[in-house]
Protein backbone atom coordinates (compact mmCIF):
# COMPACT_ATOMS: atom_id res chain seq x y z
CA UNK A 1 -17.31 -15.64 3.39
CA UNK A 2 -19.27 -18.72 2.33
CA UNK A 3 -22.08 -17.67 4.74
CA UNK A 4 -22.16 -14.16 3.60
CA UNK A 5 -22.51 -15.35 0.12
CA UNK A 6 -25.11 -17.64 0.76
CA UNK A 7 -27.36 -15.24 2.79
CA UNK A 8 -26.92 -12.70 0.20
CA UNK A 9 -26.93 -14.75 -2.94
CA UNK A 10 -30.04 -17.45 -1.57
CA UNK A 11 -32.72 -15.52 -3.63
CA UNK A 12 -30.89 -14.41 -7.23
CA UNK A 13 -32.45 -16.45 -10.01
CA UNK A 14 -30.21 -18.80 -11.74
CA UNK A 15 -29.10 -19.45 -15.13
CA UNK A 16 -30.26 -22.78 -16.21
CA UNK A 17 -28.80 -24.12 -19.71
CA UNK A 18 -32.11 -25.45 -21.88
CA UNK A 19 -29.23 -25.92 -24.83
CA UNK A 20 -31.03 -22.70 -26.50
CA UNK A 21 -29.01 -20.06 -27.47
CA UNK A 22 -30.02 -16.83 -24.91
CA UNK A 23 -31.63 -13.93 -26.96
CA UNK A 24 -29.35 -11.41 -27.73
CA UNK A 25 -31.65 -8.75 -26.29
CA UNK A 26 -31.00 -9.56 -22.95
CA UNK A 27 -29.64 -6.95 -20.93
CA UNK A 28 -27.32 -7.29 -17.72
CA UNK A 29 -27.33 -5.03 -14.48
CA UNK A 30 -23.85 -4.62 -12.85
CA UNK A 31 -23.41 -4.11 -9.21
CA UNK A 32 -19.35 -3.11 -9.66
CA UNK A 33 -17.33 -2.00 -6.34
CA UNK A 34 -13.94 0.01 -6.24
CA UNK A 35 -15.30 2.07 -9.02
CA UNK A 36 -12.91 5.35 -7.51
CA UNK A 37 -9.69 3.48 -7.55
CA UNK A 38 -7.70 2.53 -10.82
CA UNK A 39 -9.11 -0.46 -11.75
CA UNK A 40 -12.98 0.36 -11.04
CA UNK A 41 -12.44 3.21 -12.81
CA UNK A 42 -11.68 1.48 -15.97
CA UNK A 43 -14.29 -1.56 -15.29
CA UNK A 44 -16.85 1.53 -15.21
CA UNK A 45 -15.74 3.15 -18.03
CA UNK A 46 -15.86 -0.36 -20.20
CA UNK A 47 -19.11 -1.20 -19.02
CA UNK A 48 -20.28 2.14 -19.77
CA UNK A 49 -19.48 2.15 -23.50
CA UNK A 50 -21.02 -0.94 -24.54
CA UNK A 51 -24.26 -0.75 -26.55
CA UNK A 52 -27.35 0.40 -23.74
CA UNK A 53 -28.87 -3.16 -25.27
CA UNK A 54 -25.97 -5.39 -23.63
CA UNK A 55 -26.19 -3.07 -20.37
CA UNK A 56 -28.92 -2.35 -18.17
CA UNK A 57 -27.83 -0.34 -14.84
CA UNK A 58 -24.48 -0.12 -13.50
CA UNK A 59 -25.05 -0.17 -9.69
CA UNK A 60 -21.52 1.22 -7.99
CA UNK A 61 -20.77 0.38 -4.46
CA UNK A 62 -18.75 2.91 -2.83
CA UNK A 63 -18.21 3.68 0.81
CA UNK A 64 -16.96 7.35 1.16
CA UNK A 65 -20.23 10.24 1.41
CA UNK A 66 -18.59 11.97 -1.54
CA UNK A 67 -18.45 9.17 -3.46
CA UNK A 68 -19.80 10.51 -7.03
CA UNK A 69 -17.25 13.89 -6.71
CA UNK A 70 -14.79 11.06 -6.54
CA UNK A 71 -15.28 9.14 -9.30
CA UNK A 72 -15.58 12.23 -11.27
CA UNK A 73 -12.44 13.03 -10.39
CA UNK A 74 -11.17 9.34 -10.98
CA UNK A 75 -12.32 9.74 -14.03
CA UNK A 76 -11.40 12.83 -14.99
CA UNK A 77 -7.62 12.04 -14.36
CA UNK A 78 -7.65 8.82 -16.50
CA UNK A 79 -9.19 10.81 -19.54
CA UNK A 80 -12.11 8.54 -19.41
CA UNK A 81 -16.13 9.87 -19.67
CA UNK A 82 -18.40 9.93 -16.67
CA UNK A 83 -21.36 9.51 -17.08
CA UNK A 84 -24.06 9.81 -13.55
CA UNK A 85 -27.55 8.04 -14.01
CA UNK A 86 -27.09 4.98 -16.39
């Protein structure tokens, strides 16, 4: 595991504290896994209602082909909006 995360994690810039306070216009990108299963599906639908300035793209990782019918249906079943194309 420590070699996978260094090989995939050698070339991501890194957060260096200058004491300044970051500007609030920032926004984040989310890579988020596990997004069809109970607990994804609620990380998604969280990250997905904060304010478009806060969040940039929400990049979900899924294995199965019919991935996106299944996190409709996730989704749909928890009462919670879906949203495709943030």
């Amino acid at each position: 595991m420590k070699e996978l995360l260094d090989q995939y994690s050698r070339n991501l810039p890194s957060i260096i504290s200058t004491g300044k306070q970051a500007k609030s216009s920032a926004t984040w990108n989310f890579p988020l896994t596990g997004t069809t299963g109970s607990l994804g599906t609620y990380l998604l639908a969280a990250l997905e209602n904060m304010p478009r300035a806060k969040v940039g793209k929400i990049f979900c990782l899924n294995r199965p082909l019919n991935a996106k019918e299944r996190q409709r249906k996730s989704s749909k079943a928890r009462d919670l909006k879906f949203v495709l194309g943030r």
